[in-house]
C-alpha atoms as a PDB file:
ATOM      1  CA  UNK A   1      38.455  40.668 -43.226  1.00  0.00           C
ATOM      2  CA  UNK A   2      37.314  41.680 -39.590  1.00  0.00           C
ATOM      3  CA  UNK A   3      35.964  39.094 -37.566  1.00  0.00           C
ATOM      4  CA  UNK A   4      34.071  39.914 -34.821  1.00  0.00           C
ATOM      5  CA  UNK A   5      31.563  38.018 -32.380  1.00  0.00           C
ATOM      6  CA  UNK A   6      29.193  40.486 -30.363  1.00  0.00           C
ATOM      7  CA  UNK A   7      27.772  38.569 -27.046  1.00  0.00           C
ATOM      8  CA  UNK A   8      24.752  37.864 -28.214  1.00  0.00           C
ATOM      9  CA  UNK A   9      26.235  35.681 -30.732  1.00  0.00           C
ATOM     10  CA  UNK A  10      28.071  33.472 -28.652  1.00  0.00           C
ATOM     11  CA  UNK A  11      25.425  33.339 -26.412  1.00  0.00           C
ATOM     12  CA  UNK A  12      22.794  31.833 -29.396  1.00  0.00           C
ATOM     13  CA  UNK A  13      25.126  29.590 -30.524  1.00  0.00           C
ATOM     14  CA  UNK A  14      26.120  28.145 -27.278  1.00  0.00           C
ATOM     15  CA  UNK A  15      22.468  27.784 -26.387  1.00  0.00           C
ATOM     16  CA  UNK A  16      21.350  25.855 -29.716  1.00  0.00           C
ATOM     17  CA  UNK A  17      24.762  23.666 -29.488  1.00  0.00           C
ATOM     18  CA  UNK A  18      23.392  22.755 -25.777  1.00  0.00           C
ATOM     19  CA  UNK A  19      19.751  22.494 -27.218  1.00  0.00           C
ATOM     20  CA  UNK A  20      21.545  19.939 -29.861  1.00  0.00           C
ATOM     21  CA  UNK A  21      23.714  17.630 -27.839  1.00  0.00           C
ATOM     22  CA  UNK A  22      20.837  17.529 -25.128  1.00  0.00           C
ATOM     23  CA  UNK A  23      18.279  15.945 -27.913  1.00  0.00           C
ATOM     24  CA  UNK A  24      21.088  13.770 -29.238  1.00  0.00           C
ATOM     25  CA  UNK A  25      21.337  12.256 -25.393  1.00  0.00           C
ATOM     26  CA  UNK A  26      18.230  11.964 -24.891  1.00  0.00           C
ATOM     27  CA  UNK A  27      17.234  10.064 -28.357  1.00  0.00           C
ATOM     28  CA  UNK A  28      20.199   7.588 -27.753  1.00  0.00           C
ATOM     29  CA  UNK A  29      18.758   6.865 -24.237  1.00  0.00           C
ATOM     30  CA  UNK A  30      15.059   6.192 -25.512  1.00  0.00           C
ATOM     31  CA  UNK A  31      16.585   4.138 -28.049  1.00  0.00           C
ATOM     32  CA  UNK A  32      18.826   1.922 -25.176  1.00  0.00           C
ATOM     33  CA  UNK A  33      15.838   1.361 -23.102  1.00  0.00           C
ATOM     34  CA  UNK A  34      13.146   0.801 -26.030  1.00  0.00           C
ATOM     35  CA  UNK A  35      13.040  -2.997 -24.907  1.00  0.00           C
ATOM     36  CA  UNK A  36      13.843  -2.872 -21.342  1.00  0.00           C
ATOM     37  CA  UNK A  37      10.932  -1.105 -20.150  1.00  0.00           C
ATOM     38  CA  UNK A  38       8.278  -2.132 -21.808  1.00  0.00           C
ATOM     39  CA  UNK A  39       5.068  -2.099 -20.074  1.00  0.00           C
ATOM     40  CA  UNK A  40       1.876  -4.466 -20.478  1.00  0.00           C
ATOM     41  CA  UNK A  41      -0.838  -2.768 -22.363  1.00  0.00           C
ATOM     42  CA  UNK A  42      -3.711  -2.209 -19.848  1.00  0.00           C
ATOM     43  CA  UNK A  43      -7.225  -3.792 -21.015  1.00  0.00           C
ATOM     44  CA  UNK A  44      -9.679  -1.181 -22.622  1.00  0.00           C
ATOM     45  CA  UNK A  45     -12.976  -0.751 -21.011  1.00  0.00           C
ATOM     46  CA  UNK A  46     -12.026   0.150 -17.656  1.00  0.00           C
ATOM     47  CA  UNK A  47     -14.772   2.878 -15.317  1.00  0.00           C
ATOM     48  CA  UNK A  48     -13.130   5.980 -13.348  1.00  0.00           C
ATOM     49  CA  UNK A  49     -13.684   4.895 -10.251  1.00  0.00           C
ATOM     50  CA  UNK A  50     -14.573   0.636 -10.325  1.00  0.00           C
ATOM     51  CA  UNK A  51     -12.017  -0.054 -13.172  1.00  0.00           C
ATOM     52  CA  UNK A  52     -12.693  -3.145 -14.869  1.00  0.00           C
ATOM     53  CA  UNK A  53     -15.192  -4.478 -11.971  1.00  0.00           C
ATOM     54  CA  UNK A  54     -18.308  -3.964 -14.079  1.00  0.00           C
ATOM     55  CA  UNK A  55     -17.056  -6.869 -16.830  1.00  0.00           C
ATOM     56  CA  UNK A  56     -15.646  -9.490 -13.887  1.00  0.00           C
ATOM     57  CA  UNK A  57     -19.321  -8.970 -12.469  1.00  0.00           C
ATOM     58  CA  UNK A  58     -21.342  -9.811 -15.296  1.00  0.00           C
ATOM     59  CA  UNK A  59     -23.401 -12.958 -16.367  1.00  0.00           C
ATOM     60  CA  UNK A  60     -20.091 -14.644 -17.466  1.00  0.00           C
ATOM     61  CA  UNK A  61     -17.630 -16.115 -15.125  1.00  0.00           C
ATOM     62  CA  UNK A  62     -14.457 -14.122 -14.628  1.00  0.00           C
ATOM     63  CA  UNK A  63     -12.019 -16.678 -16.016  1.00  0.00           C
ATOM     64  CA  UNK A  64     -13.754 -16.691 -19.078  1.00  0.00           C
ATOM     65  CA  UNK A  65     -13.725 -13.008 -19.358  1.00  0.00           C
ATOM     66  CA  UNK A  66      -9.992 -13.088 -18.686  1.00  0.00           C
ATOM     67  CA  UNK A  67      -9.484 -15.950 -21.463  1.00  0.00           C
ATOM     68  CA  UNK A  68     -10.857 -13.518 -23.608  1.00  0.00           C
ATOM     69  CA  UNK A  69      -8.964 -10.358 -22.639  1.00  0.00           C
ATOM     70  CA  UNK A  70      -6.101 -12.952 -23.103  1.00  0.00           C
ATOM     71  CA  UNK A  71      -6.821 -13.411 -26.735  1.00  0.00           C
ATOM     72  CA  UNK A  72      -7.187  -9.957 -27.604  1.00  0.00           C
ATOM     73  CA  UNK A  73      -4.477  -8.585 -25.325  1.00  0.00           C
ATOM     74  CA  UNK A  74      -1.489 -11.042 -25.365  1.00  0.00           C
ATOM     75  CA  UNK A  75      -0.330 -13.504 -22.251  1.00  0.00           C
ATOM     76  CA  UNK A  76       0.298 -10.522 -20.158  1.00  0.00           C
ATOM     77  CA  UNK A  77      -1.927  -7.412 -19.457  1.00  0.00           C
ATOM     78  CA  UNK A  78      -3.023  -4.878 -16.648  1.00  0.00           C
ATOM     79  CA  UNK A  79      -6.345  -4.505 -15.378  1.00  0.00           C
ATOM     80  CA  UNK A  80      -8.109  -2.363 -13.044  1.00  0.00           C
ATOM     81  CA  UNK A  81      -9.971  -3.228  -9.923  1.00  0.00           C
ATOM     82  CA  UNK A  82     -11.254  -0.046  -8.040  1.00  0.00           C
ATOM     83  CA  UNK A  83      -8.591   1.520  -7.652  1.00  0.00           C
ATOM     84  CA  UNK A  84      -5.654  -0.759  -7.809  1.00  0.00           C
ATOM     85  CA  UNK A  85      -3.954  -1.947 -10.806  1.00  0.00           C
ATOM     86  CA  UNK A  86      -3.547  -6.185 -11.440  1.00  0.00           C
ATOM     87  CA  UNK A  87      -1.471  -8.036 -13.977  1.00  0.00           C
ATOM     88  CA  UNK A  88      -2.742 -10.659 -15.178  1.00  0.00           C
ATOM     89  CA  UNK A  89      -0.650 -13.811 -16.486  1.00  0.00           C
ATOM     90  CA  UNK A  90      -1.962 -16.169 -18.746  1.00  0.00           C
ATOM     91  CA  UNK A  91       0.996 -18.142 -19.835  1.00  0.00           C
ATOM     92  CA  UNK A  92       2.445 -20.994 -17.711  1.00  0.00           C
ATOM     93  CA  UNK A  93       6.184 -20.219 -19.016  1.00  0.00           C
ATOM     94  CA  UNK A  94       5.466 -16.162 -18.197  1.00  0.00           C
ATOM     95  CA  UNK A  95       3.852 -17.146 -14.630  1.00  0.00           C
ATOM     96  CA  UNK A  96       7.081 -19.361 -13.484  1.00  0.00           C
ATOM     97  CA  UNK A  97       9.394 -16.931 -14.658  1.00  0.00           C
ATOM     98  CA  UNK A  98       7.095 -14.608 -12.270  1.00  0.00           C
ATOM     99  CA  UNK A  99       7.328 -16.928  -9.238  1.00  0.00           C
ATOM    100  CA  UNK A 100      10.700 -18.111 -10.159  1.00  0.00           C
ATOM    101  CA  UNK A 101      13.084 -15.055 -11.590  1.00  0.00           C
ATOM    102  CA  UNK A 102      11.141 -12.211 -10.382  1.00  0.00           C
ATOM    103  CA  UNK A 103       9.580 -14.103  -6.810  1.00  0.00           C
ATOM    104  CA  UNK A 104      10.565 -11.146  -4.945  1.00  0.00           C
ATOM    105  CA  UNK A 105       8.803  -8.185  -6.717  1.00  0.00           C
ATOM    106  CA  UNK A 106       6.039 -10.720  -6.651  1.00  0.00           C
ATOM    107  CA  UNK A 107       6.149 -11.699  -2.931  1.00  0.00           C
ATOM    108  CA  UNK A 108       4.636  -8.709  -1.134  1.00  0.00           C
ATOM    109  CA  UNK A 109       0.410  -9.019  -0.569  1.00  0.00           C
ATOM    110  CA  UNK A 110      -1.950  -6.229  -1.263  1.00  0.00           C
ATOM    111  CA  UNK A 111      -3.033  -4.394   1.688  1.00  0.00           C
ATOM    112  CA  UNK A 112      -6.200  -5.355   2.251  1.00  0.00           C
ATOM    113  CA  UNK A 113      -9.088  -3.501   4.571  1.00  0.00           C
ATOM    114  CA  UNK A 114      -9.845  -6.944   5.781  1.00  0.00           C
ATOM    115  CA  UNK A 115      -5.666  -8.628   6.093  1.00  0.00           C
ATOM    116  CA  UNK A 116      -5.212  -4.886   8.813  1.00  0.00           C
ATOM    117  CA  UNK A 117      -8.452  -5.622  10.772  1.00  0.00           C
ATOM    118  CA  UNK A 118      -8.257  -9.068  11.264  1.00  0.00           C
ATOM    119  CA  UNK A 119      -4.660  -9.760  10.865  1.00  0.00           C
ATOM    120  CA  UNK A 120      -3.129  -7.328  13.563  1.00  0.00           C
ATOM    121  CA  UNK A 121      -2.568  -4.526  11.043  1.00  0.00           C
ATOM    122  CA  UNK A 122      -0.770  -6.732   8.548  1.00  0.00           C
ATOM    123  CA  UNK A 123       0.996  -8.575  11.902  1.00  0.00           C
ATOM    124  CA  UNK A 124       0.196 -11.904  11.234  1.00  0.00           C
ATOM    125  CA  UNK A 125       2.897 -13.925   8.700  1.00  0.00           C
ATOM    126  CA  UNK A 126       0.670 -14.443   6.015  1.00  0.00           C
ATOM    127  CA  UNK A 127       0.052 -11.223   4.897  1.00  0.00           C
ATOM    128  CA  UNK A 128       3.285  -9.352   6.478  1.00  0.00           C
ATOM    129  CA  UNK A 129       5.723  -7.974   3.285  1.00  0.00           C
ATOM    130  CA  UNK A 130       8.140 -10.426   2.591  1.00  0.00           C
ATOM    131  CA  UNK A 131      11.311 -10.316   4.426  1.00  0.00           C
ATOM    132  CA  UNK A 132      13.363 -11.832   7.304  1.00  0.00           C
ATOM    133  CA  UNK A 133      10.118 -11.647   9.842  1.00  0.00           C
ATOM    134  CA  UNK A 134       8.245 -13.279   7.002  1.00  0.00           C
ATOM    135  CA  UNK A 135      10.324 -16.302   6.680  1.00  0.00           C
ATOM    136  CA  UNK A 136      11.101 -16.864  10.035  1.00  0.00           C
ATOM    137  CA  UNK A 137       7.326 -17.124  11.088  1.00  0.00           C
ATOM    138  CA  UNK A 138       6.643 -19.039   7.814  1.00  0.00           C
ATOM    139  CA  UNK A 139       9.036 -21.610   9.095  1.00  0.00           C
ATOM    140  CA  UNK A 140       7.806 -22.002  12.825  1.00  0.00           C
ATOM    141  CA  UNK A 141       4.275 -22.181  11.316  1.00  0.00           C
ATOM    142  CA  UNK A 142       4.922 -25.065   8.978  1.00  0.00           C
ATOM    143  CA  UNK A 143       7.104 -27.155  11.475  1.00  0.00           C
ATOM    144  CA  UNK A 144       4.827 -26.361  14.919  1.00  0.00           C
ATOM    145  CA  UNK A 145       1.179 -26.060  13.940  1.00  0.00           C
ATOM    146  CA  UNK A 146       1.077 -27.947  10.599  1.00  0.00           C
ATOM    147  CA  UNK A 147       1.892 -31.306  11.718  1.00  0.00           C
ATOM    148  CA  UNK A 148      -0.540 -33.735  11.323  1.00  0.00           C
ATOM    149  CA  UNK A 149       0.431 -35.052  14.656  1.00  0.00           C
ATOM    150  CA  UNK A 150      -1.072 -32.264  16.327  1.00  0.00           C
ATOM    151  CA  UNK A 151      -4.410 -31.985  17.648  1.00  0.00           C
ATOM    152  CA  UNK A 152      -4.311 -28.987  18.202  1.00  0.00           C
ATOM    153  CA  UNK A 153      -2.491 -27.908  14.950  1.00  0.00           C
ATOM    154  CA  UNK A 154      -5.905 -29.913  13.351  1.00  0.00           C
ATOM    155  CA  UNK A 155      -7.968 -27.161  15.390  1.00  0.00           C
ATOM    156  CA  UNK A 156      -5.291 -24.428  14.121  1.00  0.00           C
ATOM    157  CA  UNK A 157      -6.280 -25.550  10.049  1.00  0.00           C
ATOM    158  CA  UNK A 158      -9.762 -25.684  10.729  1.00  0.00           C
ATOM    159  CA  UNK A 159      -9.337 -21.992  12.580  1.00  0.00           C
ATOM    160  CA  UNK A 160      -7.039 -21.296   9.611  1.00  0.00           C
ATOM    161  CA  UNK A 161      -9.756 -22.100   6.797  1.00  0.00           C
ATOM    162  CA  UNK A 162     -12.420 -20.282   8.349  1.00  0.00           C
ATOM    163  CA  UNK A 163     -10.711 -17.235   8.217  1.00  0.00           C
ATOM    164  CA  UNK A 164      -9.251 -17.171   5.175  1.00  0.00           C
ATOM    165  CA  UNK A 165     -13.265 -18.161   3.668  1.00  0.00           C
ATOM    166  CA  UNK A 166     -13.464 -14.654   5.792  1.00  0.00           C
ATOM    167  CA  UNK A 167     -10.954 -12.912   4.328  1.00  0.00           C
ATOM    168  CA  UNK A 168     -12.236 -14.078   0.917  1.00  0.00           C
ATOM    169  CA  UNK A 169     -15.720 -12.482   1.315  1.00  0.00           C
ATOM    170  CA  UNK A 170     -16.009  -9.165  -0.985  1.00  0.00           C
ATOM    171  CA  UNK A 171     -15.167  -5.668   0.102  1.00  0.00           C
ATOM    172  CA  UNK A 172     -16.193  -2.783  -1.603  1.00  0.00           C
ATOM    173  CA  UNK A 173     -13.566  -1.038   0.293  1.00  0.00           C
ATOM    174  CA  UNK A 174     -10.383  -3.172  -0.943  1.00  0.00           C
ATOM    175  CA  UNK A 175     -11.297  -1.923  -4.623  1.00  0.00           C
ATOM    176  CA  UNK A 176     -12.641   1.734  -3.645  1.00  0.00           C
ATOM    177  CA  UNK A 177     -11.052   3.002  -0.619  1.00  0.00           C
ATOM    178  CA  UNK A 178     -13.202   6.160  -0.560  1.00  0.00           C
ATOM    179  CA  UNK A 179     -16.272   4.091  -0.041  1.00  0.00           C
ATOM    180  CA  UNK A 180     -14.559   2.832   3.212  1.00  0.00           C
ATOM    181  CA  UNK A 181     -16.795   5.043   5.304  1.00  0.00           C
ATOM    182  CA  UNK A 182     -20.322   3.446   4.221  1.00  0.00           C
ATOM    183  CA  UNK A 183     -19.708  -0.094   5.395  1.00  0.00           C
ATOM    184  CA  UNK A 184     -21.295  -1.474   2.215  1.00  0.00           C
ATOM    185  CA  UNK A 185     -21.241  -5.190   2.750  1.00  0.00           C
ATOM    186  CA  UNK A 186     -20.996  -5.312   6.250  1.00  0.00           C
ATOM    187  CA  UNK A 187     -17.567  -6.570   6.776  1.00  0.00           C
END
């Protein structure tokens, strides 16, 4: 009996044993990281452009619309706002592990129109990413101007409030950078 293999043999069966052992790989690998990579489920009802805004705006108050996202979504979920994307923890043992396990993928601030304008393009400590600068002004901070001591660390905290009840005021701009250019608001 003659055996022979022409080219285009090889060539097919090299190609579907490559096809094979390629889906074999890549099945093991989405079966290793079915449970490591698990993301929240984002809440339903979200607008292109405002996200979730239009239901944290309504007639009820927003922790009561979040209790009840939390019922129907689990402890942990995603929402919208303009264009950024929040998680939001309901659960006291899910929110230390947050602050306490993860506190560094947690530490960084959102950048905020309002934290580069009046905070020296993201200079000042409070809303600079976290890192050595961070800590080292966080420290001179609380031992210089927090005393109670201080007169003029009282002046600082009263300084201190009104500019955070500042940096607290809405901006349409925060959740919907392209609106940046109209100003709505004022601030």
């Amino acid at each position: 009996m003659d055996f022979h293999l022409s080219f285009s043999t090889i060539v097919a069966t090299s190609f579907s044993l490559i096809v094979v052992v390629f889906l074999l790989h890549s099945l093991n690998r989405k079966k290793a990281n079915r449970g490591k990579n698990r993301k929240p489920p984002q809440a339903e009802g979200a607008w292109p452009i405002i996200g979730h805004l239009h239901l944290l705006g309504g007639s009820q108050l927003p922790h009561y619309v979040l209790g009840d996202m939390a019922d129907k979504y689990g402890p942990i979920f995603t929402i919208k706002l303009g264009y950024h994307q929040a998680l939001v923890v309901s659960n006291g043992s899910i929110a230390k592990e947050c602050f306490t396990t993860n506190d560094k993928a947690f530490a960084t601030r959102p950048k905020a129109e309002a934290t580069k304008l009046m905070g020296y393009n993201y200079a000042m400590f409070r809303f600079a990413t976290y890192g050595d600068y961070w800590r080292q002004a966080r420290k001179m901070v609380t031992l210089e101007r927090f005393s109670p001591r201080d007169e003029e660390g009282v002046r600082f905290q009263i300084v201190v409030k009104k500019f955070f009840e500042l940096m607290g005021a809405f901006v349409v701009s925060d959740f919907i950078p392209y609106l940046k250019f109209l100003d709505v608001g004022g601030h």
